[in-house]
N, C-alpha and C. Protein backbone atom coordinates (compact mmCIF):
# COMPACT_ATOMS: atom_id res chain seq x y z
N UNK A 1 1.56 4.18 -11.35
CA UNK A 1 2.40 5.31 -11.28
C UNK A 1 1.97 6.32 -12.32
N UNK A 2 2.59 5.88 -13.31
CA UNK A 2 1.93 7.22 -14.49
C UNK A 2 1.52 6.71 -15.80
N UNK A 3 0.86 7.31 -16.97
CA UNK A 3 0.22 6.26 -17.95
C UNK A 3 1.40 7.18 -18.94
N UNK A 4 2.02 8.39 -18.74
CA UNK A 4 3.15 8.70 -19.50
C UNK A 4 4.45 8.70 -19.20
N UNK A 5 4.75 7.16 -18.58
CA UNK A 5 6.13 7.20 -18.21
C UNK A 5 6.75 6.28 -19.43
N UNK A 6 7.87 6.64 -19.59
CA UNK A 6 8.55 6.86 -20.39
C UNK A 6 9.35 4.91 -20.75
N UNK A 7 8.84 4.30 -19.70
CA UNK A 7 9.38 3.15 -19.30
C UNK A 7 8.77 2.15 -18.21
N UNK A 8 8.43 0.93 -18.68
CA UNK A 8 7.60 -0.09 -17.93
C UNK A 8 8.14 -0.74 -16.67
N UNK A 9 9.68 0.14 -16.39
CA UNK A 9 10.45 -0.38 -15.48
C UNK A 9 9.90 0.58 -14.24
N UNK A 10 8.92 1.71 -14.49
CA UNK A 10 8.53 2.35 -13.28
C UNK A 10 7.15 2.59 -12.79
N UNK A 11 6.34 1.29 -13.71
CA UNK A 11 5.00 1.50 -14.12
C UNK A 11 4.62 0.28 -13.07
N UNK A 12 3.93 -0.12 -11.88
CA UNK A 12 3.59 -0.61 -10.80
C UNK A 12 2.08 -0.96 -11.46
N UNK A 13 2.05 -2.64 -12.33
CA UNK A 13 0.44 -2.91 -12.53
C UNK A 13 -0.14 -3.79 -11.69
N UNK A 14 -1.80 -3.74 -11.67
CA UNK A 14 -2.30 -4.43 -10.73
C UNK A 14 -1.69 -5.99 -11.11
N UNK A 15 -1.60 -6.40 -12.13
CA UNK A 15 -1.47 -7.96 -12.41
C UNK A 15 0.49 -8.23 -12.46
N UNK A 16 1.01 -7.42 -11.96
CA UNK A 16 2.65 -7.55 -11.39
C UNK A 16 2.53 -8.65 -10.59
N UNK A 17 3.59 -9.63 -10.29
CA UNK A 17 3.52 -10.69 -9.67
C UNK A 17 4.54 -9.75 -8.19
N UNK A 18 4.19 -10.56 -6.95
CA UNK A 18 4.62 -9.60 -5.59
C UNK A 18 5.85 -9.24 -5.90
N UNK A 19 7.11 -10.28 -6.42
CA UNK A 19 8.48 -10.04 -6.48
C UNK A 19 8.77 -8.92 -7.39
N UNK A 20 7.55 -8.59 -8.78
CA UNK A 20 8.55 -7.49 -9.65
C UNK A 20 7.92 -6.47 -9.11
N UNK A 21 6.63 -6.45 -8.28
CA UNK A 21 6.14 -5.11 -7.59
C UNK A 21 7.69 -4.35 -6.56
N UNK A 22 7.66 -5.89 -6.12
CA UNK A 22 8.56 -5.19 -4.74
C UNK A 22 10.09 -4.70 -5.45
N UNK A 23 10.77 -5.14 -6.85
CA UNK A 23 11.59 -5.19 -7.56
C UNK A 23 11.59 -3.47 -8.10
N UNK A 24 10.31 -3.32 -7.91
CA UNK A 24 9.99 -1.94 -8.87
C UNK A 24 10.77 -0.58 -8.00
N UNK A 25 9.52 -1.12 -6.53
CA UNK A 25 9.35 -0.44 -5.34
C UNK A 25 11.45 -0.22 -4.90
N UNK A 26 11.92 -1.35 -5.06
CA UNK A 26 13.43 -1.32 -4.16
C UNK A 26 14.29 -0.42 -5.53
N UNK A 27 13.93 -0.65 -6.71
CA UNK A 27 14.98 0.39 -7.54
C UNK A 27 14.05 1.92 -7.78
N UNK A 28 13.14 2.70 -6.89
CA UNK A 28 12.68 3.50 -7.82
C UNK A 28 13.79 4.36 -6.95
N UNK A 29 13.71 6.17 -7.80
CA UNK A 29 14.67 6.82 -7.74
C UNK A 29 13.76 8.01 -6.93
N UNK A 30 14.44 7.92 -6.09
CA UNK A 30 14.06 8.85 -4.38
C UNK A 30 14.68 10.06 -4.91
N UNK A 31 14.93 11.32 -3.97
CA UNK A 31 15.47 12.37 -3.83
C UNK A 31 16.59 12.56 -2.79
N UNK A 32 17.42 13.47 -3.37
CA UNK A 32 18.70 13.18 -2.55
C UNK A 32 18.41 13.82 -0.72
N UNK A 33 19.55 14.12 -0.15
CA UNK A 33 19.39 14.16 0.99
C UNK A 33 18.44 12.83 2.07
N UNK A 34 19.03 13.08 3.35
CA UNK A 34 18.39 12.03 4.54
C UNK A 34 16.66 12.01 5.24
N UNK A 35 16.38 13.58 4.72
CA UNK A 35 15.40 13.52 5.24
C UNK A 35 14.03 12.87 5.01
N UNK A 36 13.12 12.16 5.09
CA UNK A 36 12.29 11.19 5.05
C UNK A 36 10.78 12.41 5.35
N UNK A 37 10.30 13.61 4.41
CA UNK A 37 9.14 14.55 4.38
C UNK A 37 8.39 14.53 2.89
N UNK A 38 6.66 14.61 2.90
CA UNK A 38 6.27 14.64 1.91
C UNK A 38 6.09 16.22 1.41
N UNK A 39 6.76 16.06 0.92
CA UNK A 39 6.68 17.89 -0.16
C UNK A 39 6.80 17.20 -1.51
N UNK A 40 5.79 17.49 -2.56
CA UNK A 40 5.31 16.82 -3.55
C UNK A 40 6.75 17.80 -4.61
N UNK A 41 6.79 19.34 -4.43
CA UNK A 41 7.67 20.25 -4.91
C UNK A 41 9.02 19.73 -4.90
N UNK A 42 9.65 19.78 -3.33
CA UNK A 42 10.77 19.72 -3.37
C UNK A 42 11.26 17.96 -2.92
N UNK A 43 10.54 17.24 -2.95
CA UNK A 43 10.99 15.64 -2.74
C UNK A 43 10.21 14.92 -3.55
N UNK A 44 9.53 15.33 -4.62
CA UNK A 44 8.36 14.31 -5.44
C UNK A 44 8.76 12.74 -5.53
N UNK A 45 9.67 12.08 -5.39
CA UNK A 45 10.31 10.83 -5.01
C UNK A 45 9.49 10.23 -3.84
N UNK A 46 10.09 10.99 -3.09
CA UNK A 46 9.72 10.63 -1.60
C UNK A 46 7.91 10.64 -1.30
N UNK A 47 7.60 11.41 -1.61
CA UNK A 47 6.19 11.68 -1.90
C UNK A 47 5.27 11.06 -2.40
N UNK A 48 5.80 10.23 -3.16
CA UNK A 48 5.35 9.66 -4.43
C UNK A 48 5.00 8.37 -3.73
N UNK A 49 6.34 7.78 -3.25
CA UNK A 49 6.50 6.85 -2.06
C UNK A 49 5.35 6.59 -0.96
N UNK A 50 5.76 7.55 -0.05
CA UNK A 50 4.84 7.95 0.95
C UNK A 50 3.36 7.82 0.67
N UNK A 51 3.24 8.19 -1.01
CA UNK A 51 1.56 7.80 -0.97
C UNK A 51 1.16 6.44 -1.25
N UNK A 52 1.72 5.99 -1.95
CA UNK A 52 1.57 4.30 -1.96
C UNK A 52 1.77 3.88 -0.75
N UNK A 53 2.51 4.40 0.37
CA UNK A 53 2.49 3.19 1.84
C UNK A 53 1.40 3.79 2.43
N UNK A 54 1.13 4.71 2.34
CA UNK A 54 -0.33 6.10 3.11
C UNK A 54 -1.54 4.59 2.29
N UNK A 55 -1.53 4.63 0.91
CA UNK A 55 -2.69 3.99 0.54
C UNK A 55 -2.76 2.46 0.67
N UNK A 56 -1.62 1.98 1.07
CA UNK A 56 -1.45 0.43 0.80
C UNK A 56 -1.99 -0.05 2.54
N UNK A 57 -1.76 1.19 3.70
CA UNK A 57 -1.68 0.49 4.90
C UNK A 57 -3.48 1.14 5.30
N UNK A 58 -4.01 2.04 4.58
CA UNK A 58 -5.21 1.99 4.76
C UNK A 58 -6.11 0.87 4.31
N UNK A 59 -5.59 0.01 2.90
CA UNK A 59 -6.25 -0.41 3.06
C UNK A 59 -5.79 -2.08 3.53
N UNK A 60 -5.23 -2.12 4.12
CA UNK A 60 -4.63 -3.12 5.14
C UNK A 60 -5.85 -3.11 6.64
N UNK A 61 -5.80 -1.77 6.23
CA UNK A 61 -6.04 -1.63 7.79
C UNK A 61 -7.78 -1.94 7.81
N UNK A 62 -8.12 -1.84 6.55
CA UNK A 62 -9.64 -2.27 5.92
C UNK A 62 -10.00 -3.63 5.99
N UNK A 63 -9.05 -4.09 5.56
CA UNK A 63 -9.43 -5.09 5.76
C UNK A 63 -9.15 -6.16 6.90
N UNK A 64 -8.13 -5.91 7.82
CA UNK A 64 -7.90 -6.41 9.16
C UNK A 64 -9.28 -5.92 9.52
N UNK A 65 -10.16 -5.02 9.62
CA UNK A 65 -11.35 -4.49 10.03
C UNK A 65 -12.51 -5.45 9.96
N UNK A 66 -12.45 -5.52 8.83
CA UNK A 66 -13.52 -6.59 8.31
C UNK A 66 -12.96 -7.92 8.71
N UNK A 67 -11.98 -8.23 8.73
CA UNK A 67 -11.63 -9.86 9.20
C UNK A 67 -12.04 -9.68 10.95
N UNK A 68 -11.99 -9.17 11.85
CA UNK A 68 -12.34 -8.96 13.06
C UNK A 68 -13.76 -8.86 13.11
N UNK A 69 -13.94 -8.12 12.49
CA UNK A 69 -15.74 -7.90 12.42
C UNK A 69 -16.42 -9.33 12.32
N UNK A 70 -16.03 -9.99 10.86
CA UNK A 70 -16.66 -10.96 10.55
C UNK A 70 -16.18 -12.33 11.35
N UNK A 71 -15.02 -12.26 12.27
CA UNK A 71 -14.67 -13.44 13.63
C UNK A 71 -15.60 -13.16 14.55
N UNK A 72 -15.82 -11.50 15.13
CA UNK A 72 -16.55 -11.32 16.18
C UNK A 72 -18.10 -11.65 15.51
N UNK A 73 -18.39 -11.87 14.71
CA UNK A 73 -20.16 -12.00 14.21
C UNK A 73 -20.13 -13.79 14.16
N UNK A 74 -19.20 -14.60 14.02
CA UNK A 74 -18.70 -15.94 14.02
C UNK A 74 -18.76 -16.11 15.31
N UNK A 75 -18.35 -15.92 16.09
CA UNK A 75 -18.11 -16.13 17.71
C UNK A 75 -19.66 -15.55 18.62
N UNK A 76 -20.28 -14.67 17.96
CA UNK A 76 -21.75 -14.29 18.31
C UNK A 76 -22.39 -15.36 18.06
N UNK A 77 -22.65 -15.78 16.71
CA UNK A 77 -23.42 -16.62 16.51
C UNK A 77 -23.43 -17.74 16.66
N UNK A 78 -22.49 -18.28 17.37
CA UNK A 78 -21.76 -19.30 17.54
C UNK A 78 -22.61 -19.53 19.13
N UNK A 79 -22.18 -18.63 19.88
CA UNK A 79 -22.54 -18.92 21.03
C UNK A 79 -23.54 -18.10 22.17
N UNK A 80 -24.38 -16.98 21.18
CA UNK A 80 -25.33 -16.99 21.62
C UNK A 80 -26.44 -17.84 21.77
N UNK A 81 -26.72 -18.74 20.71
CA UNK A 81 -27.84 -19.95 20.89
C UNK A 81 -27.46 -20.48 22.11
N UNK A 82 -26.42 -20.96 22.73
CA UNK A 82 -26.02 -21.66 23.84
C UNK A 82 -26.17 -20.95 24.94
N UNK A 83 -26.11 -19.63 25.32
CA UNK A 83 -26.89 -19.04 26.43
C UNK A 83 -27.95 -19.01 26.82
């Protein structure tokens, strides 16, 4: 999050165990109103948010990539000799 925050209760480190990440993630302090938009100005909460799930599901999505890749190169090699 930030290297000048004011408090370790909003500071998200790589070596956090999953429960105080997700502990961090369920108390941080959003912006008022319902609407769910990234405007860094007028919702920096929400925004802030939005970029950690923007960066967390890319690289999700990286690596589901590579796990498919490297089944389909398993399943090639597997059974091309046998043709």
């Amino acid at each position: 999050m930030s290297k000048s925050a004011a408090s370790m209760a909003g500071v998200i480190e790589l070596l956090d165990s999953p429960d105080a990440t997700i502990k961090k993630f369920k108390s941080s302090v959003t912006d008022a109103g319902k609407e769910i938009k990234f405007d860094e100005k007028e919702k920096p909460g929400i925004s802030n948010l939005l970029t950690f799930i923007r960066h967390f599901l890319a690289n999700q999505l990286k690596i589901l990539k590579m796990n498919l890749l490297v089944k389909v190169m398993v399943i090639l090699n597997y059974r091309l000799p046998k043709l």
